[in-house]
PDB file of N, CA and C in Angstrom:
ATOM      1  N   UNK A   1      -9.456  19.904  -3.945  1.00  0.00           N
ATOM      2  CA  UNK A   1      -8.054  20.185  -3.748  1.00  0.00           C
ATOM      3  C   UNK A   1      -7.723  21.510  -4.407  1.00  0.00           C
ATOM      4  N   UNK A   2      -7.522  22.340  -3.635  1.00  0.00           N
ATOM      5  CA  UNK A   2      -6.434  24.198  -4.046  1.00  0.00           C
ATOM      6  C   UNK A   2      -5.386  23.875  -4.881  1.00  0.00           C
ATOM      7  N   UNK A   3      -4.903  24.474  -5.806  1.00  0.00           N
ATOM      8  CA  UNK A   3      -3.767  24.097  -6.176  1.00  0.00           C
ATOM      9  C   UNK A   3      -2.705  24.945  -5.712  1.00  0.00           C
ATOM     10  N   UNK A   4      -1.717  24.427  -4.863  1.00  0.00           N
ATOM     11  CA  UNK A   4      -0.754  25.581  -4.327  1.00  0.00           C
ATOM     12  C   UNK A   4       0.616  25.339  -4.995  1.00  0.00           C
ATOM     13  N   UNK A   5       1.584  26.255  -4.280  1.00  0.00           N
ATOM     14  CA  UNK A   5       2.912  26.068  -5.037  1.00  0.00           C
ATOM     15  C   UNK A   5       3.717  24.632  -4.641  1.00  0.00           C
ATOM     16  N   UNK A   6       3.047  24.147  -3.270  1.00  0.00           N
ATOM     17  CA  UNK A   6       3.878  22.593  -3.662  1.00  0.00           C
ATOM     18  C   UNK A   6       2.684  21.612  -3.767  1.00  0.00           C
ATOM     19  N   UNK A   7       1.839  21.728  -5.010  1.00  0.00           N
ATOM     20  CA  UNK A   7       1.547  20.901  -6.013  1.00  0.00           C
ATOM     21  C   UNK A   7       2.579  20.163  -6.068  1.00  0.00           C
ATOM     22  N   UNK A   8       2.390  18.564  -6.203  1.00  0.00           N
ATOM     23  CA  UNK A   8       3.235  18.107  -8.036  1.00  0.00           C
ATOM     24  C   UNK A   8       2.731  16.990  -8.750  1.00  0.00           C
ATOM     25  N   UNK A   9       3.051  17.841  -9.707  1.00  0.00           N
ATOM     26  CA  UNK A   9       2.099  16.952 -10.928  1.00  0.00           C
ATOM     27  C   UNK A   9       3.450  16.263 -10.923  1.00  0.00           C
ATOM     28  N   UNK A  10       3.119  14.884 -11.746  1.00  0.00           N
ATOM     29  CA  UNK A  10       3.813  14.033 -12.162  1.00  0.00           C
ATOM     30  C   UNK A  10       3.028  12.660 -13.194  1.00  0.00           C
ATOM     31  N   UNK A  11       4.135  12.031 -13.915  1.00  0.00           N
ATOM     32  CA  UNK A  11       3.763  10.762 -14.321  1.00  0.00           C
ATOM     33  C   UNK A  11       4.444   9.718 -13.880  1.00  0.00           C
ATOM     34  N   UNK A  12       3.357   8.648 -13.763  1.00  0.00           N
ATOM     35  CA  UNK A  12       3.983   7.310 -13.166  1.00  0.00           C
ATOM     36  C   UNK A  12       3.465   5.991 -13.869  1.00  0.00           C
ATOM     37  N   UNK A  13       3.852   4.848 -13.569  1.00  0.00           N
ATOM     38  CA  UNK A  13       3.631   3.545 -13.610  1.00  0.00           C
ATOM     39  C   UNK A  13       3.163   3.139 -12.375  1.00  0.00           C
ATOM     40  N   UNK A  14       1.624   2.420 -12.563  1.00  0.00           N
ATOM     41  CA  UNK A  14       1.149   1.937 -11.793  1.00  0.00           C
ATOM     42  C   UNK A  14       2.091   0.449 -11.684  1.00  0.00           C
ATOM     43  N   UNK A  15       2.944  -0.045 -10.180  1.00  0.00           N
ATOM     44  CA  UNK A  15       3.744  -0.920 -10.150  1.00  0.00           C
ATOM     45  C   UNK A  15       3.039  -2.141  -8.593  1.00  0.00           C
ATOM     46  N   UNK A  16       3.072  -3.387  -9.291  1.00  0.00           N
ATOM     47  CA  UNK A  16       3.091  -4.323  -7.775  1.00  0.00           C
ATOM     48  C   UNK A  16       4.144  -4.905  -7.428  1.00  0.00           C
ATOM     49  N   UNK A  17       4.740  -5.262  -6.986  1.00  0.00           N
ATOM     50  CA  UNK A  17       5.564  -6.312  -6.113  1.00  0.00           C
ATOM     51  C   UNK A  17       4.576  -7.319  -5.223  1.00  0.00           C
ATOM     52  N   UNK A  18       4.326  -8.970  -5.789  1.00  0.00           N
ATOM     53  CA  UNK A  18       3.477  -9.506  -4.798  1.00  0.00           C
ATOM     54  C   UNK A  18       2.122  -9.038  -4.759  1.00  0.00           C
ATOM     55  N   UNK A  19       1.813  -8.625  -3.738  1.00  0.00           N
ATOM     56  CA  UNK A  19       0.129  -7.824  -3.452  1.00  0.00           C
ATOM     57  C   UNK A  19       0.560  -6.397  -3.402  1.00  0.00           C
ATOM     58  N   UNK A  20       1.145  -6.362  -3.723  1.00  0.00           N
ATOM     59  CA  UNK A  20       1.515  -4.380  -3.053  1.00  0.00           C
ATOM     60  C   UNK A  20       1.778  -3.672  -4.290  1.00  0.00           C
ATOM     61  N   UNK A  21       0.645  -2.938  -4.101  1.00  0.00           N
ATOM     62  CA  UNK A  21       0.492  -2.171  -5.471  1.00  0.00           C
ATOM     63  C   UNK A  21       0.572  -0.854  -5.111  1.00  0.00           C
ATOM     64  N   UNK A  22       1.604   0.007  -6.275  1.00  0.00           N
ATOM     65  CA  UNK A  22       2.089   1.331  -5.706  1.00  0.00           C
ATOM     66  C   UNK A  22       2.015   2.258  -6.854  1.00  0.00           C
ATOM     67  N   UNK A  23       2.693   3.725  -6.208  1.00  0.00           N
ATOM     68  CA  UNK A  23       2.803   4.362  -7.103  1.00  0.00           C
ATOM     69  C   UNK A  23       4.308   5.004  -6.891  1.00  0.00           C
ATOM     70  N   UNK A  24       5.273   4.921  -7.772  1.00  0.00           N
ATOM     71  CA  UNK A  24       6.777   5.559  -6.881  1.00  0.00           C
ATOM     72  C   UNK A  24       6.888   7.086  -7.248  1.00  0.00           C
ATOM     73  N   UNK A  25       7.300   7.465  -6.240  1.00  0.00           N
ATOM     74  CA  UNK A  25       7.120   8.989  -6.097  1.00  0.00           C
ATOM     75  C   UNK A  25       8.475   9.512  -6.435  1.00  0.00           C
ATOM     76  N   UNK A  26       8.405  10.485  -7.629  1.00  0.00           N
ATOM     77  CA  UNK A  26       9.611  10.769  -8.453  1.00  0.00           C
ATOM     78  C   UNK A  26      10.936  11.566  -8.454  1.00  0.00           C
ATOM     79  N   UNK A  27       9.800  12.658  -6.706  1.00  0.00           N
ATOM     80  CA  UNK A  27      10.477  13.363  -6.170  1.00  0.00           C
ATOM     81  C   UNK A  27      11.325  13.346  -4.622  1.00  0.00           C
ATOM     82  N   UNK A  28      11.735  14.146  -3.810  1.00  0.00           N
ATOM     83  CA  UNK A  28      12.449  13.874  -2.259  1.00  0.00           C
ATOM     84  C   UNK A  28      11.418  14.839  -1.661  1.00  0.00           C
ATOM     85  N   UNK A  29      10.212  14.202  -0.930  1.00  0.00           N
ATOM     86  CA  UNK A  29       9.348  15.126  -0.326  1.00  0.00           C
ATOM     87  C   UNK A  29      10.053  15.803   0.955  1.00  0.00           C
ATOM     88  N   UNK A  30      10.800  15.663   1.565  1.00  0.00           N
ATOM     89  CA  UNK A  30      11.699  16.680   2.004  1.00  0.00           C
ATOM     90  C   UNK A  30      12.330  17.666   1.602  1.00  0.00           C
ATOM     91  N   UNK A  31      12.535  17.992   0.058  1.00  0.00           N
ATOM     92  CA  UNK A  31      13.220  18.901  -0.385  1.00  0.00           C
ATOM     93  C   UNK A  31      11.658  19.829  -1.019  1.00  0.00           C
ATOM     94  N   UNK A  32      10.580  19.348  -1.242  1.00  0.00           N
ATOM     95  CA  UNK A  32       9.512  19.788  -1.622  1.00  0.00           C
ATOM     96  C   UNK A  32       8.609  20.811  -0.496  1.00  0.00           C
ATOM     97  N   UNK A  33       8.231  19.370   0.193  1.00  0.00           N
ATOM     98  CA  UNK A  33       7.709  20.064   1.788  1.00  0.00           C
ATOM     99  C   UNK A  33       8.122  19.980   3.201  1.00  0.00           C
ATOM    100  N   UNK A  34       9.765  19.770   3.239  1.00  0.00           N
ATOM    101  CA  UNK A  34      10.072  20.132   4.619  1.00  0.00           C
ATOM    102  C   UNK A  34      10.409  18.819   5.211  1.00  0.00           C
ATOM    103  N   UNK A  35      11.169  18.664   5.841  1.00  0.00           N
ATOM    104  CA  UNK A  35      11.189  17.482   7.026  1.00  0.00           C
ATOM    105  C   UNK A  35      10.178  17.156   7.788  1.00  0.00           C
ATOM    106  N   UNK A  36       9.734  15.833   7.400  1.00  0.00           N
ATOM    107  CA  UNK A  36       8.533  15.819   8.416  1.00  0.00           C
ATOM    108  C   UNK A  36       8.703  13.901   9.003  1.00  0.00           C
ATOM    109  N   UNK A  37       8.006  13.692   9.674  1.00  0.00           N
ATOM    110  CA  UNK A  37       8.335  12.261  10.315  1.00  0.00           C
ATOM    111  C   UNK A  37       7.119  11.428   8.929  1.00  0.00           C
ATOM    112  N   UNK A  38       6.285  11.992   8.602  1.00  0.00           N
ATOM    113  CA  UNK A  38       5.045  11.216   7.876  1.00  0.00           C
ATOM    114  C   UNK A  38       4.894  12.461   6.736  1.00  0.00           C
ATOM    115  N   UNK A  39       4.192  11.581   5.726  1.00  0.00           N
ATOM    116  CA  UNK A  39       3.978  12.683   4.645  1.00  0.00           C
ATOM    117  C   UNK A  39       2.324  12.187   4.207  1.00  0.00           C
ATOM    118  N   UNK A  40       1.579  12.616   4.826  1.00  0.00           N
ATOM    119  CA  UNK A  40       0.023  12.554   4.567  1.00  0.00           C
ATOM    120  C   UNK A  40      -0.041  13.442   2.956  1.00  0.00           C
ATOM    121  N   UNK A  41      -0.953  12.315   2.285  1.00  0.00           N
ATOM    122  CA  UNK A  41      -1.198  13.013   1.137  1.00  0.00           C
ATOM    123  C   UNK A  41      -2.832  13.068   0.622  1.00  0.00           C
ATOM    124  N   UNK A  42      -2.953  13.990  -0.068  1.00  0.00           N
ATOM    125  CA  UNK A  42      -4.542  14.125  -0.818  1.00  0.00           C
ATOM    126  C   UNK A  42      -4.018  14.779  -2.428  1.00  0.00           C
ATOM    127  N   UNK A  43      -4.673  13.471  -3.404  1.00  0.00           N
ATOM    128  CA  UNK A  43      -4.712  14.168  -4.467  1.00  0.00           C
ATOM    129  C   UNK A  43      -5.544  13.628  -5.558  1.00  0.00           C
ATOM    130  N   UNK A  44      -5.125  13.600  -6.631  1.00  0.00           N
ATOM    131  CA  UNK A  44      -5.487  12.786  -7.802  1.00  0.00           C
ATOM    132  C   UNK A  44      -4.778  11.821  -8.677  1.00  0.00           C
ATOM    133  N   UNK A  45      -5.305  10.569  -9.137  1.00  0.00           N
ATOM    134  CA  UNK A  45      -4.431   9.506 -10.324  1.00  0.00           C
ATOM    135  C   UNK A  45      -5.088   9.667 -11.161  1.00  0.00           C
ATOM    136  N   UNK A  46      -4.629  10.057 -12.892  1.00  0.00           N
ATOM    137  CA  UNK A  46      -5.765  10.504 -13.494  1.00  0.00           C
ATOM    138  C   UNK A  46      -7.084  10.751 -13.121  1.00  0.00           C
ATOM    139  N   UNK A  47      -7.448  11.538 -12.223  1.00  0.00           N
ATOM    140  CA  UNK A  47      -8.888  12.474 -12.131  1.00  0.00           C
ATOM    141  C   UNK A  47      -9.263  12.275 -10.754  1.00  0.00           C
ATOM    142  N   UNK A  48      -8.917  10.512 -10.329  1.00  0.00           N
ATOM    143  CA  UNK A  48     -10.011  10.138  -9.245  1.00  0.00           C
ATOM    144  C   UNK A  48      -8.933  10.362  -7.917  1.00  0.00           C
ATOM    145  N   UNK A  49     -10.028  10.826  -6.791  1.00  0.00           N
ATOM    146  CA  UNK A  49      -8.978  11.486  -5.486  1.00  0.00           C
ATOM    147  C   UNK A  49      -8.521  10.032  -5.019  1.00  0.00           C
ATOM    148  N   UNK A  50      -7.374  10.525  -4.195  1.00  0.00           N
ATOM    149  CA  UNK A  50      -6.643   9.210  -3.249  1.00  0.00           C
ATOM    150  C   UNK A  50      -6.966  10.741  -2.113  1.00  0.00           C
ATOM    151  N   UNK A  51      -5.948   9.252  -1.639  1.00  0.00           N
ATOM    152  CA  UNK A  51      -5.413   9.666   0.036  1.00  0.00           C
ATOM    153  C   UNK A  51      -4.751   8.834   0.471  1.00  0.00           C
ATOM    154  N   UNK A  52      -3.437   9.361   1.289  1.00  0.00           N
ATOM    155  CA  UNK A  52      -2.872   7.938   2.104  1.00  0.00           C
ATOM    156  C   UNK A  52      -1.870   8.595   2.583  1.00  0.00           C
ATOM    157  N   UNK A  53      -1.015   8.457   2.985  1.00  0.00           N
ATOM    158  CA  UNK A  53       0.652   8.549   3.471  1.00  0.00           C
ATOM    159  C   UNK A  53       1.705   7.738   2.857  1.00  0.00           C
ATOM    160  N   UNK A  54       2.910   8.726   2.161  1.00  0.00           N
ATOM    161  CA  UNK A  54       3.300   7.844   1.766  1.00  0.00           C
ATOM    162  C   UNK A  54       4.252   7.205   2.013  1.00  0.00           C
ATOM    163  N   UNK A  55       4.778   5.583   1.635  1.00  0.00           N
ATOM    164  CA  UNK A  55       5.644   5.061   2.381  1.00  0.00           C
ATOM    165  C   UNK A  55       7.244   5.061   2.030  1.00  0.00           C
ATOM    166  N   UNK A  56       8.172   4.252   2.846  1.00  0.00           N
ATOM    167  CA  UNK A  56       9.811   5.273   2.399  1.00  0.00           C
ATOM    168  C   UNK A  56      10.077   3.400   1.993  1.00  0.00           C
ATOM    169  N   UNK A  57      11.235   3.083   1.911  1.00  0.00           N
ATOM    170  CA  UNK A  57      11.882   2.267   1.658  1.00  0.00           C
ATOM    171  C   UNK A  57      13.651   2.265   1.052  1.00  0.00           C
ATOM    172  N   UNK A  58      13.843   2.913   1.681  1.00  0.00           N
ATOM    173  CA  UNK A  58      15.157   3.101   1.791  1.00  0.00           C
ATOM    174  C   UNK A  58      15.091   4.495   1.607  1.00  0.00           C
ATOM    175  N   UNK A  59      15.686   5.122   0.464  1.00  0.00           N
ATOM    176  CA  UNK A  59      15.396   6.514   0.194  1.00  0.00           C
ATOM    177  C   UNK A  59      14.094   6.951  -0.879  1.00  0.00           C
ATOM    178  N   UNK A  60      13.369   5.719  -1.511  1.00  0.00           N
ATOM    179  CA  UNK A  60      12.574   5.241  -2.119  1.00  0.00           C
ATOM    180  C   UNK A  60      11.270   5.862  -2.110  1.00  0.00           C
ATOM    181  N   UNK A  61      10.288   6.955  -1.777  1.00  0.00           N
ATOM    182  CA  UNK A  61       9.311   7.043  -1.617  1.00  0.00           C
ATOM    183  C   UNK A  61       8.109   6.404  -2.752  1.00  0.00           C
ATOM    184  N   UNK A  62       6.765   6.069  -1.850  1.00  0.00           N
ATOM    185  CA  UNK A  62       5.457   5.510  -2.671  1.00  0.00           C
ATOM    186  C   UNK A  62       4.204   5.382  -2.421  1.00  0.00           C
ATOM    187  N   UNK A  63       3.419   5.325  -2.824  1.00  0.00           N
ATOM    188  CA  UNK A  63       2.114   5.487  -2.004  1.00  0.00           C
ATOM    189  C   UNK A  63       1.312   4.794  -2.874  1.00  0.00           C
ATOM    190  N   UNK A  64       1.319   3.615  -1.701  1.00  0.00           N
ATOM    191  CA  UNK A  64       0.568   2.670  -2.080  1.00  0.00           C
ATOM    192  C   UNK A  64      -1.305   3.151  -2.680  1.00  0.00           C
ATOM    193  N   UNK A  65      -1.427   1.843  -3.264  1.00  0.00           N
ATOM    194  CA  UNK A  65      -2.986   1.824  -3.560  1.00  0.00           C
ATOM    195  C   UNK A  65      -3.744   0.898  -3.146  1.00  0.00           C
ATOM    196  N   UNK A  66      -5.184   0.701  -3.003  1.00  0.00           N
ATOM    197  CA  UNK A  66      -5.323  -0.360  -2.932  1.00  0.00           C
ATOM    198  C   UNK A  66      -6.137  -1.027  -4.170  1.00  0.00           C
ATOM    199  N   UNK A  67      -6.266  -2.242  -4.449  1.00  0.00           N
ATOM    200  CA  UNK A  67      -6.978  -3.123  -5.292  1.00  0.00           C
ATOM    201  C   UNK A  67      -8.274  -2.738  -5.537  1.00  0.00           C
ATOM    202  N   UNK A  68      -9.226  -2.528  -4.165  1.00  0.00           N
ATOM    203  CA  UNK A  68     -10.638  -1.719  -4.601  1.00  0.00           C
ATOM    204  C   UNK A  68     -10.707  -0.410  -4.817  1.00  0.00           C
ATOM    205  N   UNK A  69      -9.815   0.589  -4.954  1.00  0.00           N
ATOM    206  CA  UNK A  69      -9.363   1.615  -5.172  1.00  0.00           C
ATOM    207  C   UNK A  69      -9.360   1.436  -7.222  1.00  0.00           C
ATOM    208  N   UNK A  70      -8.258   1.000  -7.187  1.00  0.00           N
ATOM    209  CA  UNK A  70      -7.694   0.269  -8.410  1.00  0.00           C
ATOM    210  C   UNK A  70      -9.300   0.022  -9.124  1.00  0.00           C
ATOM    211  N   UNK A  71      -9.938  -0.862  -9.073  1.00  0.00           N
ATOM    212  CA  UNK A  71     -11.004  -1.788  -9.848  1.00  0.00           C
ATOM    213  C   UNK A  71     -11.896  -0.453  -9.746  1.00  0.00           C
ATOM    214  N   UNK A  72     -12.277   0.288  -8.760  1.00  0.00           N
ATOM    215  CA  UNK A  72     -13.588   1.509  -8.874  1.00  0.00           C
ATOM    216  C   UNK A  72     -12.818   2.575  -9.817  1.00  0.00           C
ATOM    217  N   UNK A  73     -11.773   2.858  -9.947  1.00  0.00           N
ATOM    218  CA  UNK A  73     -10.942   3.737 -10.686  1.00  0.00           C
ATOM    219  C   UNK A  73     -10.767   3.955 -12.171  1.00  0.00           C
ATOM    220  N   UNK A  74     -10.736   2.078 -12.262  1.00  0.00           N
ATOM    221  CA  UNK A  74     -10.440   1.493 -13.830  1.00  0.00           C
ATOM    222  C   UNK A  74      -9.114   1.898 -13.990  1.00  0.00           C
ATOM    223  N   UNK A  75      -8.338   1.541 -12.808  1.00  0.00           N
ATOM    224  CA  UNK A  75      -6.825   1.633 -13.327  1.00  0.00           C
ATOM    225  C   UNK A  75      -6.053   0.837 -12.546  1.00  0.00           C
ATOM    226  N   UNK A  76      -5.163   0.064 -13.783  1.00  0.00           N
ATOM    227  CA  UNK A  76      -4.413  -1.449 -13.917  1.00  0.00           C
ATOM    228  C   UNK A  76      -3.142  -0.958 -13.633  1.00  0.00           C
ATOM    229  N   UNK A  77      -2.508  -2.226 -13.274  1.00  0.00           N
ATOM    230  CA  UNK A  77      -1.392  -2.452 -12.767  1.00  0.00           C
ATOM    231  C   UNK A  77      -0.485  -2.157 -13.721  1.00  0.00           C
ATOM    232  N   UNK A  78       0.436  -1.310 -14.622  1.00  0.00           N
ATOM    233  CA  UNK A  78       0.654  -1.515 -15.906  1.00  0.00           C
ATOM    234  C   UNK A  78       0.857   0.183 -16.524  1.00  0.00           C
ATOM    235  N   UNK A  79      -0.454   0.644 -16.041  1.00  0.00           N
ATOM    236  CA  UNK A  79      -1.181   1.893 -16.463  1.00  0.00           C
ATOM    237  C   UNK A  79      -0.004   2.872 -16.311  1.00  0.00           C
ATOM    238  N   UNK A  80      -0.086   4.153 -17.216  1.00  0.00           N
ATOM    239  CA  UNK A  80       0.757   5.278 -17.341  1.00  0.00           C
ATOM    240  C   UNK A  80      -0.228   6.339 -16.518  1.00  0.00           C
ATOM    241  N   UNK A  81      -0.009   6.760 -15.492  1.00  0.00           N
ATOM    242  CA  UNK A  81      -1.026   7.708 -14.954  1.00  0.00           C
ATOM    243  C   UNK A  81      -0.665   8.831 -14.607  1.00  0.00           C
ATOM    244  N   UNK A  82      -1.341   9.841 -14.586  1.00  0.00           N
ATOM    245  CA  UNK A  82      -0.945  11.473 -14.425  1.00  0.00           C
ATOM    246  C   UNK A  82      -1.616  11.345 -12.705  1.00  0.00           C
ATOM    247  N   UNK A  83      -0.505  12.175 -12.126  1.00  0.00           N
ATOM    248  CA  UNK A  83      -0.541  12.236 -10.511  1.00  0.00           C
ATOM    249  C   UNK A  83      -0.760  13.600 -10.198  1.00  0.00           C
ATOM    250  N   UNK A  84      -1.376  14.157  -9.410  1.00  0.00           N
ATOM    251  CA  UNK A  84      -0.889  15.398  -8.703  1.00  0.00           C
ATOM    252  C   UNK A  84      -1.433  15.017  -7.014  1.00  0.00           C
ATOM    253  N   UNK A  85      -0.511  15.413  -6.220  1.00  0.00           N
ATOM    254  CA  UNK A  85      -0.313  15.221  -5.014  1.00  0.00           C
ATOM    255  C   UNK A  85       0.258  16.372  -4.207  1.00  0.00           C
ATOM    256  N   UNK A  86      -0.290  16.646  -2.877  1.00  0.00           N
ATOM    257  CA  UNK A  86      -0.276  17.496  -1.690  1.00  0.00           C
ATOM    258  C   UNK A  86       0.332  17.181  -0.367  1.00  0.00           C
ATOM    259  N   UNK A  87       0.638  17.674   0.040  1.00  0.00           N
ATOM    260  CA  UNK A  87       1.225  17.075   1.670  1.00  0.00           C
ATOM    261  C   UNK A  87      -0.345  17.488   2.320  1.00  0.00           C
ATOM    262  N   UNK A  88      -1.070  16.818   3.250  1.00  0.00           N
ATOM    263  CA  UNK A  88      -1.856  17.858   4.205  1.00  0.00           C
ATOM    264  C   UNK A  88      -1.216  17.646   5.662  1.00  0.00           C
ATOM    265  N   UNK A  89      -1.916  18.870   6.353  1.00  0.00           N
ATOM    266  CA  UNK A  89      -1.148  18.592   8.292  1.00  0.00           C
ATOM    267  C   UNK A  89      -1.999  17.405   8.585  1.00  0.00           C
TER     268      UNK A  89
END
């Protein structure tokens, strides 16, 4: 991952509701990278890459994780984690 000017680092709480384990996104990725219908992402949770798109819920953005993600990672539901995240096309 390049680091460009819409980087963003951030910190979060790894959060579940039920089975759905997330990460809430702190910012309005529209005001970051533009209006878009989907927001595809590539980055890092402390160190290790994701990927996903992330999801809305009202005005709410998050991007989920998953559980085997989680367990290969060594990071709990609970966890304080350093984010940096990208839009890609």
């Amino acid at each position: 991952m390049n680091n460009t000017p819409t980087d963003q680092y951030f910190e979060a709480i790894v959060q579940q509701e039920g089975s759905f384990v997330f990460i809430a996104i702190p910012f309005a990725p529209r005001a970051v990278w533009g209006t878009r219908l989907r927001y595809p992402v590539v980055g890092t949770i402390n160190g290790v890459t994701v990927r996903g798109t992330l999801g809305v819920q009202a005005q709410a953005y998050f991007l989920r994780v998953s559980k085997p993600w989680l367990r290969a990672s060594h990071i709990a539901v609970g966890d304080v984690v350093s984010v940096v995240l990208q839009t890609i096309s």
